[in-house]
N, C-alpha and C. Protein backbone atom coordinates (compact mmCIF):
# COMPACT_ATOMS: atom_id res chain seq x y z
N UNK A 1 -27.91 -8.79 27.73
CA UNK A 1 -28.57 -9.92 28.30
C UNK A 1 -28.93 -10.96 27.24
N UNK A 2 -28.95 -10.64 25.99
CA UNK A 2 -29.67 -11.53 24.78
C UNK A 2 -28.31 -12.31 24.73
N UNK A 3 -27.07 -11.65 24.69
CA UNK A 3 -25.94 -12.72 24.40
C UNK A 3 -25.52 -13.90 25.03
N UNK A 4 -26.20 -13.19 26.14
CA UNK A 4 -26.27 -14.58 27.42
C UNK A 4 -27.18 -16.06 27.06
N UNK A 5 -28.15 -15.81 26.94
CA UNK A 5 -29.13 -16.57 26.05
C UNK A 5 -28.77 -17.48 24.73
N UNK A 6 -27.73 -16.65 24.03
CA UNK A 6 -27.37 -17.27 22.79
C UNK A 6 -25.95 -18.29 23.25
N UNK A 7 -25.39 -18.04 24.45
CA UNK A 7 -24.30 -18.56 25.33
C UNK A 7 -24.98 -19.93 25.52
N UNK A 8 -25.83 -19.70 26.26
CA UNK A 8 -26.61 -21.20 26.75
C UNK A 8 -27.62 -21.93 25.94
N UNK A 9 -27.84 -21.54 24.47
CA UNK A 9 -28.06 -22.04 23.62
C UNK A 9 -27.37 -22.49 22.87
N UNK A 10 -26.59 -22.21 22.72
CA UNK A 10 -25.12 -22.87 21.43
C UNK A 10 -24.56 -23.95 22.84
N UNK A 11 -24.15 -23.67 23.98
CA UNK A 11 -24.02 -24.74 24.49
C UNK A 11 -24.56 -26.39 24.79
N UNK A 12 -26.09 -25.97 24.81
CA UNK A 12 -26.77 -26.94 24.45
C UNK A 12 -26.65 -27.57 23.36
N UNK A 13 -26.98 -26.89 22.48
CA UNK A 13 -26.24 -27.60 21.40
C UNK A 13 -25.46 -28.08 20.83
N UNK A 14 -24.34 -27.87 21.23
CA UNK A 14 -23.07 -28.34 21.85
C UNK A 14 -22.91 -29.88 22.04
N UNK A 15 -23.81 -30.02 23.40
CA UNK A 15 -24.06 -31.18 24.36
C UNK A 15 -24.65 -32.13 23.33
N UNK A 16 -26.05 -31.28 22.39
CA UNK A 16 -26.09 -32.32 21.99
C UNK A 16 -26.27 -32.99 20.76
N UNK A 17 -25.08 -32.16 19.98
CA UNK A 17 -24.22 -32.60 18.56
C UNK A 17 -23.30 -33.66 19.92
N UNK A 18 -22.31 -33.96 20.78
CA UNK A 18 -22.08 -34.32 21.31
C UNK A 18 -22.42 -35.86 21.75
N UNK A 19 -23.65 -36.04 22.55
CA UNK A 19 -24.40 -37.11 22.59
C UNK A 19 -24.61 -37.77 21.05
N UNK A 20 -24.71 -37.17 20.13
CA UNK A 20 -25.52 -37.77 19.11
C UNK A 20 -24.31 -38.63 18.55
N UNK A 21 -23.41 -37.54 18.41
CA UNK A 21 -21.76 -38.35 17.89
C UNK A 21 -21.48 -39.83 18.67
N UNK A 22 -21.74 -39.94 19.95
CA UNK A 22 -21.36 -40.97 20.64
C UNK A 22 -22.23 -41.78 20.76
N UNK A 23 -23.18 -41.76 20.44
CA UNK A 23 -24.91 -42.61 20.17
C UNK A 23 -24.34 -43.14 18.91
N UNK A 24 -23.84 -42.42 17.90
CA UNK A 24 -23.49 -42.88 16.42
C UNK A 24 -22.64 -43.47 16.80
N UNK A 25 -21.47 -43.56 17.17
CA UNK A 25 -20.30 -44.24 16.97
C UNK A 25 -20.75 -46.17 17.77
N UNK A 26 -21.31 -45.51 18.85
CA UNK A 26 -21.49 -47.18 19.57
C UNK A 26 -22.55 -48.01 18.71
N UNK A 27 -23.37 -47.34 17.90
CA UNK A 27 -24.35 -47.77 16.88
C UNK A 27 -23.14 -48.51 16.08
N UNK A 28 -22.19 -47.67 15.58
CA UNK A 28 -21.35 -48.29 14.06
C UNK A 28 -20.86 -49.99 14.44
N UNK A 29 -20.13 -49.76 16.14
CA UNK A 29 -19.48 -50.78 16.48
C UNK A 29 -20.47 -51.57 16.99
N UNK A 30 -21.95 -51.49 17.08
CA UNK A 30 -22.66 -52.88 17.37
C UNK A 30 -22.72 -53.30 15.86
N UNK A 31 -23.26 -52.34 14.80
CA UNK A 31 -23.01 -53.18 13.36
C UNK A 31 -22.07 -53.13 12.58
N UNK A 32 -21.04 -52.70 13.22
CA UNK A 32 -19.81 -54.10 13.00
C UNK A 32 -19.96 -55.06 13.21
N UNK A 33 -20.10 -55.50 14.67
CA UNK A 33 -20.29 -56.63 15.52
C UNK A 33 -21.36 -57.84 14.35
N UNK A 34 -22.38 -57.44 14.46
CA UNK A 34 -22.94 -57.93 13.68
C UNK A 34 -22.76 -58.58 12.07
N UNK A 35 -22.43 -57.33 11.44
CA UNK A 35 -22.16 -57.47 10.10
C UNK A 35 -20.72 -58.54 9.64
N UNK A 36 -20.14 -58.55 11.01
CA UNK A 36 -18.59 -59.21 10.84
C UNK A 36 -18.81 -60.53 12.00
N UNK A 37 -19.39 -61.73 11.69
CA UNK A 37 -19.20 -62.86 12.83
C UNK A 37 -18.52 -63.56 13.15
N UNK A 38 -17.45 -62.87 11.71
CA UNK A 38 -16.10 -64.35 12.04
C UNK A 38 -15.05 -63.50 13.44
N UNK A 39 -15.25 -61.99 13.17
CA UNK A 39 -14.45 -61.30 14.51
C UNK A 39 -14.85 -61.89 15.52
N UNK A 40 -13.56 -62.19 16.72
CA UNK A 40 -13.94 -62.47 17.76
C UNK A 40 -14.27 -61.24 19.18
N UNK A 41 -15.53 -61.38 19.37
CA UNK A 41 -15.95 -60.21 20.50
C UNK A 41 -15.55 -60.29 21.89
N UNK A 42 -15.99 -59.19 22.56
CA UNK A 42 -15.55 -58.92 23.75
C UNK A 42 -16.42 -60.67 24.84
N UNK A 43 -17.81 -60.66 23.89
CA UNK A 43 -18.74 -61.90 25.23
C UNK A 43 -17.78 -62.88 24.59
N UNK A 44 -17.27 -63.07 23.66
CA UNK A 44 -16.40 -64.67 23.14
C UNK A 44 -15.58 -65.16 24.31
N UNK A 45 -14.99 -63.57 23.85
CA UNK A 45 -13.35 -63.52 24.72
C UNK A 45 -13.09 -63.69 26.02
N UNK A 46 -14.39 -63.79 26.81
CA UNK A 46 -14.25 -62.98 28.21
C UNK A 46 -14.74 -64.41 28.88
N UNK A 47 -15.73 -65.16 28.45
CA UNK A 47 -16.28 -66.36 29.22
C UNK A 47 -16.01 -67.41 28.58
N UNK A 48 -16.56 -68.66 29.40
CA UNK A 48 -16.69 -70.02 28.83
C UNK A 48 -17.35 -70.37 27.24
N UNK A 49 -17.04 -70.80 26.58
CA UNK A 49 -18.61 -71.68 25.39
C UNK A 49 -19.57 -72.16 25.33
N UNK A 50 -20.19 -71.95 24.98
CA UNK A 50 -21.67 -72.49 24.79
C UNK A 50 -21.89 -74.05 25.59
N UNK A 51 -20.58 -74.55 24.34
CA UNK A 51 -20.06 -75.83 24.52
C UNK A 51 -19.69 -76.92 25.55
N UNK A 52 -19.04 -75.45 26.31
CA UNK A 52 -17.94 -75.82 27.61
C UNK A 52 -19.12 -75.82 28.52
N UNK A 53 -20.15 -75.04 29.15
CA UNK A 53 -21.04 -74.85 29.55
C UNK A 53 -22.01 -76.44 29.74
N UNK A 54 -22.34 -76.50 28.03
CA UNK A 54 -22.79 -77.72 27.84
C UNK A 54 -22.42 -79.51 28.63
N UNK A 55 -21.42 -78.89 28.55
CA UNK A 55 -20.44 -80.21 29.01
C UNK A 55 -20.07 -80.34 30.56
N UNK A 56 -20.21 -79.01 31.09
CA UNK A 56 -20.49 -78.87 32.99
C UNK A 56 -21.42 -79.65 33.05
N UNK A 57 -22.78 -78.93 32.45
CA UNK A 57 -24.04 -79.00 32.69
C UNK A 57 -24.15 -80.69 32.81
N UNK A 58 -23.39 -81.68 31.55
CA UNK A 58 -23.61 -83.00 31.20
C UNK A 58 -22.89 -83.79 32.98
N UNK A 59 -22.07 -82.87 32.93
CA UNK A 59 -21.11 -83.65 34.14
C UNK A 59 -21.78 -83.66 35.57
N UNK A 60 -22.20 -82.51 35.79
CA UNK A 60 -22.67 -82.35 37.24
C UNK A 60 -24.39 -82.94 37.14
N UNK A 61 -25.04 -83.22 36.11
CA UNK A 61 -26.05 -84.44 35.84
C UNK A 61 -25.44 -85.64 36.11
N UNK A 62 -24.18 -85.88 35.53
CA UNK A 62 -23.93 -87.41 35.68
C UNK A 62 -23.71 -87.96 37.00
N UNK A 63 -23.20 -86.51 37.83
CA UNK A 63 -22.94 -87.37 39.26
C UNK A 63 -24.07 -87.12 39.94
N UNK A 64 -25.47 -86.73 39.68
CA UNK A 64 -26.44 -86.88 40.75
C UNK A 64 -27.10 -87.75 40.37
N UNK A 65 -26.93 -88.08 38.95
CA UNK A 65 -27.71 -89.85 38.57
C UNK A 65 -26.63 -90.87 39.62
N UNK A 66 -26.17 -90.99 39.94
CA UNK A 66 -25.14 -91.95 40.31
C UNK A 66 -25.19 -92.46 41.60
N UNK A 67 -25.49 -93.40 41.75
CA UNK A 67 -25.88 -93.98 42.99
C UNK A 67 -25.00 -93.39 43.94
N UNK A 68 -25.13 -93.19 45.31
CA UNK A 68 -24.41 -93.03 46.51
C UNK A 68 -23.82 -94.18 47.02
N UNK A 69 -22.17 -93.77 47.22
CA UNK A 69 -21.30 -95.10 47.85
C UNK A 69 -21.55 -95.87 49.19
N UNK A 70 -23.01 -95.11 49.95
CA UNK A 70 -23.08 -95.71 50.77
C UNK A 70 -24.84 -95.25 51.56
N UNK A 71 -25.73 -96.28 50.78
CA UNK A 71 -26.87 -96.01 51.05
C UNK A 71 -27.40 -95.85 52.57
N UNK A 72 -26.35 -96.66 53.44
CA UNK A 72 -27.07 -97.23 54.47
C UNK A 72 -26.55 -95.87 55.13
N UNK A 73 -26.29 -94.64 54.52
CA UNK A 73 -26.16 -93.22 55.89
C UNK A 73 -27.42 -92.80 56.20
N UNK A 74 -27.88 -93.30 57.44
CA UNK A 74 -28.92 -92.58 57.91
C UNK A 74 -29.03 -92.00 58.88
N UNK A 75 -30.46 -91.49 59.30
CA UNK A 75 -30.36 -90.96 60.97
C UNK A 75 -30.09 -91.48 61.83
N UNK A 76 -30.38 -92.76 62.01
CA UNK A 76 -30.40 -93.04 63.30
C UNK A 76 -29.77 -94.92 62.93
């Protein structure tokens, strides 16, 4: 019965040399990420720019400053 015990103890431990390895590794590749800024990342790659963003943002301002082609739509 004791060997049983030492079964489900080394397994655990197992699990979690396991976890720790994969806790480490995603640790290394955030400081990569970091340590390296000229690499281009997965948020670069995947969406718009800062920039591009910037420049919606400027556009869809410009057309609600902008007068309406035709004031006189009303209710009634």
């Amino acid at each position: 019965m004791s060997w049983q015990l030492w079964v489900v103890i080394a397994l655990i431990a197992a699990g979690v040399v396991i976890l720790a390895v994969t806790r480490m590794r995603h640790a290394q590749h955030v400081f990569d990420d970091i340590t390296r800024p000229d690499s281009p990342t997965e948020r670069s790659r995947s969406g718009p720019s800062g920039d591009e963003i910037a420049r919606a943002r400027i556009r869809s301002m410009d057309r609600r400053t902008e007068p309406e082609a035709s004031p006189s739509r009303g209710h009634g």
